[in-house]
PDB file of N, CA and C in Angstrom:
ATOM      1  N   UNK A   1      21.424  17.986  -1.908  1.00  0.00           N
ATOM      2  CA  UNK A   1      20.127  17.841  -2.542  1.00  0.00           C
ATOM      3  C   UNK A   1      19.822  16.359  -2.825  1.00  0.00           C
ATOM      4  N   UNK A   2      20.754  15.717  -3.292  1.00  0.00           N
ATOM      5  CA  UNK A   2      20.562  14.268  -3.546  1.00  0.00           C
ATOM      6  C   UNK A   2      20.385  13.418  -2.068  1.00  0.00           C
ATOM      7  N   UNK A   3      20.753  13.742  -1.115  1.00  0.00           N
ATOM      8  CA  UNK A   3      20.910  13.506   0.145  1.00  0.00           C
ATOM      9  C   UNK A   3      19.109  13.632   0.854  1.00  0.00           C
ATOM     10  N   UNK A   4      18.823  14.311   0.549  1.00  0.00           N
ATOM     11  CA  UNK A   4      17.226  15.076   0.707  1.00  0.00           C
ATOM     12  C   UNK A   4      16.327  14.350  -0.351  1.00  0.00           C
ATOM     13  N   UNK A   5      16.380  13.900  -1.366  1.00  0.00           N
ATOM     14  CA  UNK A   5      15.717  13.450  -2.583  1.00  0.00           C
ATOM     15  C   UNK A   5      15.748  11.776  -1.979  1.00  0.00           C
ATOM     16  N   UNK A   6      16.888  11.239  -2.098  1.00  0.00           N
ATOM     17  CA  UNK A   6      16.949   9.795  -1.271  1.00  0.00           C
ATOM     18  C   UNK A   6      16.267   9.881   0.062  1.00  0.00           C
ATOM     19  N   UNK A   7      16.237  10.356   0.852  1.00  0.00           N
ATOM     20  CA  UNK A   7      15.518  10.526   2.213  1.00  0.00           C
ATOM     21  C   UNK A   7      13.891  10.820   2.319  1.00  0.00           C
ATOM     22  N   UNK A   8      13.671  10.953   1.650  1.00  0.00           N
ATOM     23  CA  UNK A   8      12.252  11.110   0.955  1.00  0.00           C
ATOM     24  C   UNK A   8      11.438  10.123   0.101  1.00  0.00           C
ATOM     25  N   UNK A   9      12.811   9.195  -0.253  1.00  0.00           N
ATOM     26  CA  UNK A   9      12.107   8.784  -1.164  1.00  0.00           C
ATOM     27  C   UNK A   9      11.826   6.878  -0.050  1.00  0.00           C
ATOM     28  N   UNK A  10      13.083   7.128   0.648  1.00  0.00           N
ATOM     29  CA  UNK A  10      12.815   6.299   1.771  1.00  0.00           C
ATOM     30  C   UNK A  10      11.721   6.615   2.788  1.00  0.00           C
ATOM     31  N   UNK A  11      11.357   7.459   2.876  1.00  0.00           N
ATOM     32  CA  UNK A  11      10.312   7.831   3.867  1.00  0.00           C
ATOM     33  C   UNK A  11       8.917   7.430   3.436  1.00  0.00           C
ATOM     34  N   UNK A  12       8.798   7.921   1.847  1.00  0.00           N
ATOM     35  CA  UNK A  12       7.658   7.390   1.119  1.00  0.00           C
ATOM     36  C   UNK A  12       7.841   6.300   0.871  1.00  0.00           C
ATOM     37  N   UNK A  13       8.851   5.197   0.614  1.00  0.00           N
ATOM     38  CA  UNK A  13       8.582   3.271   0.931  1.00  0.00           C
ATOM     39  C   UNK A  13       7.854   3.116   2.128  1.00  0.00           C
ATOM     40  N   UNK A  14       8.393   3.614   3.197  1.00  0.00           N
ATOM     41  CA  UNK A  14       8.063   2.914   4.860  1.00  0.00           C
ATOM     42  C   UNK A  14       6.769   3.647   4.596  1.00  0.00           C
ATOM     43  N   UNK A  15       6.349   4.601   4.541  1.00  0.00           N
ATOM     44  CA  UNK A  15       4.819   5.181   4.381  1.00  0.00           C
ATOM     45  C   UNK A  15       4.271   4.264   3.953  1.00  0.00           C
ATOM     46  N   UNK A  16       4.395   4.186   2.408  1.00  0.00           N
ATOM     47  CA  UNK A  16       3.450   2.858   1.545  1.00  0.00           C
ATOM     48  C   UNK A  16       3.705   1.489   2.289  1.00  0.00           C
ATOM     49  N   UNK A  17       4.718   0.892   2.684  1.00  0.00           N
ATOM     50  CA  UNK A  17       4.819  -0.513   3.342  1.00  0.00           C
ATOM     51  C   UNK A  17       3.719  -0.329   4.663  1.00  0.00           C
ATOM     52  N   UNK A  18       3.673   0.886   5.206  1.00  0.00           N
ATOM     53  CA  UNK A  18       2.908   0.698   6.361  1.00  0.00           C
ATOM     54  C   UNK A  18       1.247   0.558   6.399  1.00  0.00           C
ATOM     55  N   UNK A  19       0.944   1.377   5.497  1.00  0.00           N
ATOM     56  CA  UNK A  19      -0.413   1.772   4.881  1.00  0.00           C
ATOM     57  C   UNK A  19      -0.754   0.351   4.467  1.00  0.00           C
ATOM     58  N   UNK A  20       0.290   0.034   3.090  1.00  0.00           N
ATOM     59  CA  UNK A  20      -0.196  -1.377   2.580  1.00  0.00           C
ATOM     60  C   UNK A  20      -0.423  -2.124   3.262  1.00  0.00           C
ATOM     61  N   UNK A  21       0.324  -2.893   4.811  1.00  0.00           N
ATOM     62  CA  UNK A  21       0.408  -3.500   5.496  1.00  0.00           C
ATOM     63  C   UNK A  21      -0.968  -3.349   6.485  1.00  0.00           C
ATOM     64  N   UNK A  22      -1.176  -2.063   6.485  1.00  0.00           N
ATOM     65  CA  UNK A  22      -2.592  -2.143   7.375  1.00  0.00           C
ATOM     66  C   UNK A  22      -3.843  -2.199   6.157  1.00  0.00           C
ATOM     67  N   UNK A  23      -3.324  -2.096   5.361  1.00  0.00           N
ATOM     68  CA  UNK A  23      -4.600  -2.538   4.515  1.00  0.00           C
ATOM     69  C   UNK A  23      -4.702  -3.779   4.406  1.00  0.00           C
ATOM     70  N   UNK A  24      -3.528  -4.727   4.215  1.00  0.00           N
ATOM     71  CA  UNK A  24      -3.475  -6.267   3.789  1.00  0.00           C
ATOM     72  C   UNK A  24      -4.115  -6.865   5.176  1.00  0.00           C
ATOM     73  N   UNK A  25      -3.991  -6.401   6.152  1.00  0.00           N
ATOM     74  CA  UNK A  25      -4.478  -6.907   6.971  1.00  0.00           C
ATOM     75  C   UNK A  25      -5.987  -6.753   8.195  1.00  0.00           C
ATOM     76  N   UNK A  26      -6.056  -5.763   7.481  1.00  0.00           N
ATOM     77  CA  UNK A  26      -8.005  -5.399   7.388  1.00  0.00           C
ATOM     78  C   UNK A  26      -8.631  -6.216   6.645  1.00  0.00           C
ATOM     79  N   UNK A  27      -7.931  -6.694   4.998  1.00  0.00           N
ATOM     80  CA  UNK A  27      -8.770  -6.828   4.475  1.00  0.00           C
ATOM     81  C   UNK A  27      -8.915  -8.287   4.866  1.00  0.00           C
ATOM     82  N   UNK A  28      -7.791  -9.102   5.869  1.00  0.00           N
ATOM     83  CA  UNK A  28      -8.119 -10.990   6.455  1.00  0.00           C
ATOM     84  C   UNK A  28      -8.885 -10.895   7.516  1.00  0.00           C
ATOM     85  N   UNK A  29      -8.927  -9.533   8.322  1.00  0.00           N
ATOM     86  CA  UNK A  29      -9.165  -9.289   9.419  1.00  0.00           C
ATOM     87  C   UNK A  29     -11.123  -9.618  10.106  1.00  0.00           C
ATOM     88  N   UNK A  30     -11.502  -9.031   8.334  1.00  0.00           N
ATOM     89  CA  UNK A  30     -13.157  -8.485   8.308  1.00  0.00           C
ATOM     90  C   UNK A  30     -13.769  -9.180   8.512  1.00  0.00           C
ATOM     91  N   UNK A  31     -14.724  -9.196   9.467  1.00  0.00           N
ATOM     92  CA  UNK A  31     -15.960 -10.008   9.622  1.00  0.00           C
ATOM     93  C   UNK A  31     -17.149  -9.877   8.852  1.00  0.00           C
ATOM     94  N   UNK A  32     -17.616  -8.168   8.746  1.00  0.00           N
ATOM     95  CA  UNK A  32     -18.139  -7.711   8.413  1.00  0.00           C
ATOM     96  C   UNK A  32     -18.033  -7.109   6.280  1.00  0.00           C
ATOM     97  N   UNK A  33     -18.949  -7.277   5.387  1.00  0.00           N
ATOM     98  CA  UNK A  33     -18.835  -6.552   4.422  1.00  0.00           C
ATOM     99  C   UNK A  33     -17.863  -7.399   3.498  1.00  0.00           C
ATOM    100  N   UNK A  34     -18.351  -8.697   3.737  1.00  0.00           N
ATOM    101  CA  UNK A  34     -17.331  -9.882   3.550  1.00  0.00           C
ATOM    102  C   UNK A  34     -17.460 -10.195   1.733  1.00  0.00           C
ATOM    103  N   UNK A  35     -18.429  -9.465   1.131  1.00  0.00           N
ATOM    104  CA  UNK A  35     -18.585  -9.814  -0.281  1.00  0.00           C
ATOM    105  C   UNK A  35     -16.943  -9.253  -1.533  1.00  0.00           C
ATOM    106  N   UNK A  36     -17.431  -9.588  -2.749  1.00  0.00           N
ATOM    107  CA  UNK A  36     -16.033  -9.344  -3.870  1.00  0.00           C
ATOM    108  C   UNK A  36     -15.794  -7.974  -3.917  1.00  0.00           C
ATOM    109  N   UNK A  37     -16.964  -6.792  -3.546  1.00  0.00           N
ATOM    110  CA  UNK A  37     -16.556  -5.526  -3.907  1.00  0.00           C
ATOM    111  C   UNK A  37     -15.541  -5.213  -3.161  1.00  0.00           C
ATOM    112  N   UNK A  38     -15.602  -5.467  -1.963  1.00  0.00           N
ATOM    113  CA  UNK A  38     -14.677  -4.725  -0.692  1.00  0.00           C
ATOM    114  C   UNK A  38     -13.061  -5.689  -1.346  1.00  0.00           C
ATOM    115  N   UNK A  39     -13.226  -6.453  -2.033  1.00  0.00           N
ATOM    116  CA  UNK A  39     -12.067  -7.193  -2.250  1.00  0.00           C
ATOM    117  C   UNK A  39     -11.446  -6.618  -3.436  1.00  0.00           C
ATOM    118  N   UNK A  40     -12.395  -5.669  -4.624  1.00  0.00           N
ATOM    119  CA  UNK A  40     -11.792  -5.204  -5.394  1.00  0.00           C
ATOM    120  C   UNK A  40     -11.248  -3.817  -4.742  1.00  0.00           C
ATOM    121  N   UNK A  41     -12.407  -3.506  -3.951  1.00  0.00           N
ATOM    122  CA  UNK A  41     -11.679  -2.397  -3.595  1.00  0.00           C
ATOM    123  C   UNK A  41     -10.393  -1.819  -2.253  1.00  0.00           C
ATOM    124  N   UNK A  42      -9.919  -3.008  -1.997  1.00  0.00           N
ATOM    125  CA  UNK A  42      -8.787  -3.276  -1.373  1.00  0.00           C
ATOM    126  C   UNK A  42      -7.881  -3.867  -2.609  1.00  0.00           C
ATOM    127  N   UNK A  43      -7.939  -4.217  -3.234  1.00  0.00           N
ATOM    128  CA  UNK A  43      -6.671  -5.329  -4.311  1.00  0.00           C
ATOM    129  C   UNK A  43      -6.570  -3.107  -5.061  1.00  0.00           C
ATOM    130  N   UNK A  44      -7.314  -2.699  -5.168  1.00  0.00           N
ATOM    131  CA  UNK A  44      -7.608  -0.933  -5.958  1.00  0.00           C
ATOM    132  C   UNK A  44      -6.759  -0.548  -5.155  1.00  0.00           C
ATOM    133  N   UNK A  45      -6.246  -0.286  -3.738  1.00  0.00           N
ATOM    134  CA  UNK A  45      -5.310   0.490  -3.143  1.00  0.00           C
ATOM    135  C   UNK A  45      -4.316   0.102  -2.896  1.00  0.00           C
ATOM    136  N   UNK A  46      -4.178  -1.159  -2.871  1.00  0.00           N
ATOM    137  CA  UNK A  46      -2.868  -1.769  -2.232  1.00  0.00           C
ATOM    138  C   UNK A  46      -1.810  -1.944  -3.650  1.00  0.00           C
ATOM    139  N   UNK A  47      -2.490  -1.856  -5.072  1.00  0.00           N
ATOM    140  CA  UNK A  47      -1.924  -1.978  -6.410  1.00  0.00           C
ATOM    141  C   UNK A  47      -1.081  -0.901  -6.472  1.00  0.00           C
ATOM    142  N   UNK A  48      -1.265   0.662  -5.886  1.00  0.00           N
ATOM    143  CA  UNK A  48      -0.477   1.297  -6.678  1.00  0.00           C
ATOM    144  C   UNK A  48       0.922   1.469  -5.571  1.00  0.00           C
ATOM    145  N   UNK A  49       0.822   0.784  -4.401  1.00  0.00           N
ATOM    146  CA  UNK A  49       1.681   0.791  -3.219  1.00  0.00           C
ATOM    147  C   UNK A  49       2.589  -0.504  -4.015  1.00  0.00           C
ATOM    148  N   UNK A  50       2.201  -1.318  -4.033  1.00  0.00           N
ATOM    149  CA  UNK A  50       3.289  -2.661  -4.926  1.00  0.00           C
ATOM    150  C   UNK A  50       3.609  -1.883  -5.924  1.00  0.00           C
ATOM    151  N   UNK A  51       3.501  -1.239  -7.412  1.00  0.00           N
ATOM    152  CA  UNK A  51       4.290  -0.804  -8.079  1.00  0.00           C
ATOM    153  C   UNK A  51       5.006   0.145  -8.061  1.00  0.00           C
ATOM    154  N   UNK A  52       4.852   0.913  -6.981  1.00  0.00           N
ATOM    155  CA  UNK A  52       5.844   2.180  -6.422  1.00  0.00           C
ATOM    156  C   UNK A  52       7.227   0.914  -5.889  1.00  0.00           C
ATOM    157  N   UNK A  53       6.864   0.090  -4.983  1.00  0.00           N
ATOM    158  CA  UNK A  53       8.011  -0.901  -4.268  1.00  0.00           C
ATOM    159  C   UNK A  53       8.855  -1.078  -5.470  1.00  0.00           C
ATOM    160  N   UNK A  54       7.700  -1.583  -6.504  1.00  0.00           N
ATOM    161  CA  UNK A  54       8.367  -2.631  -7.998  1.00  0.00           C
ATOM    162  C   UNK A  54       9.193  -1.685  -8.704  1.00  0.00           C
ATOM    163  N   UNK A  55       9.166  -0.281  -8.510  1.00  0.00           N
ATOM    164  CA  UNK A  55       9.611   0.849  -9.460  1.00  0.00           C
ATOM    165  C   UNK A  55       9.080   0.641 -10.643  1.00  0.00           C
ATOM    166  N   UNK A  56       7.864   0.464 -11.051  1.00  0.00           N
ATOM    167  CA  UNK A  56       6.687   0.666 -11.674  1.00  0.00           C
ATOM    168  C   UNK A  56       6.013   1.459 -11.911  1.00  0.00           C
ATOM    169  N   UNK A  57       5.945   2.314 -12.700  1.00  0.00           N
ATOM    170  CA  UNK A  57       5.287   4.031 -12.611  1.00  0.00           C
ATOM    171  C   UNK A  57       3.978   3.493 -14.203  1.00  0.00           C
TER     172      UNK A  57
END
Protein backbone atom coordinates (compact mmCIF):
# COMPACT_ATOMS: atom_id res chain seq x y z
CA UNK A 1 0.00 0.00 0.00
CA UNK A 2 2.75 2.40 0.79
CA UNK A 3 4.37 1.27 -2.44
CA UNK A 4 1.05 2.49 -4.40
CA UNK A 5 0.63 5.78 -2.22
CA UNK A 6 4.45 6.83 -3.18
CA UNK A 7 3.79 5.99 -6.86
CA UNK A 8 1.07 8.26 -7.09
CA UNK A 9 2.28 10.65 -5.44
CA UNK A 10 5.25 10.68 -7.98
CA UNK A 11 3.02 10.56 -10.81
CA UNK A 12 1.12 13.65 -9.52
CA UNK A 13 4.77 15.76 -9.30
CA UNK A 14 5.60 14.86 -13.08
CA UNK A 15 1.79 15.73 -13.86
CA UNK A 16 2.08 19.20 -12.09
CA UNK A 17 5.88 19.79 -13.40
CA UNK A 18 4.47 19.14 -16.83
CA UNK A 19 1.29 21.21 -16.84
CA UNK A 20 3.30 23.97 -14.94
CA UNK A 21 5.93 23.84 -17.48
CA UNK A 22 3.48 24.25 -20.34
CA UNK A 23 1.92 26.91 -18.67
CA UNK A 24 5.28 28.85 -17.84
CA UNK A 25 5.86 28.73 -21.19
CA UNK A 26 2.65 29.94 -22.95
CA UNK A 27 2.62 32.47 -20.78
CA UNK A 28 6.61 33.97 -22.63
CA UNK A 29 5.34 32.45 -25.60
CA UNK A 30 2.04 35.00 -26.25
CA UNK A 31 1.78 37.35 -28.77
CA UNK A 32 -1.57 37.77 -28.43
CA UNK A 33 -3.76 38.99 -25.04
CA UNK A 34 -0.51 40.47 -23.89
CA UNK A 35 -2.18 42.71 -20.98
CA UNK A 36 -1.78 42.06 -16.61
CA UNK A 37 -5.00 39.96 -16.49
CA UNK A 38 -3.75 36.98 -18.50
CA UNK A 39 -0.62 37.43 -16.19
CA UNK A 40 -2.66 37.15 -13.08
CA UNK A 41 -4.33 34.58 -14.41
CA UNK A 42 -1.39 32.39 -15.24
CA UNK A 43 0.80 33.42 -11.86
CA UNK A 44 -3.47 31.83 -10.42
CA UNK A 45 -2.52 28.32 -11.84
CA UNK A 46 0.89 27.81 -11.80
CA UNK A 47 0.70 28.90 -7.65
CA UNK A 48 -0.96 25.92 -6.52
CA UNK A 49 1.51 23.51 -8.74
CA UNK A 50 4.73 25.32 -6.80
CA UNK A 51 3.23 24.64 -3.38
CA UNK A 52 2.29 21.06 -3.95
CA UNK A 53 6.43 20.80 -5.21
CA UNK A 54 7.13 23.08 -1.85
CA UNK A 55 4.93 20.56 0.29
CA UNK A 56 2.78 23.46 1.00
CA UNK A 57 -0.84 22.57 1.52
Amino acid sequence: MVFIQNLIQIIYYVMAALIAISLAKSLFKRKKNGNWVYDIMYAYCLIPFVLRVLHIK
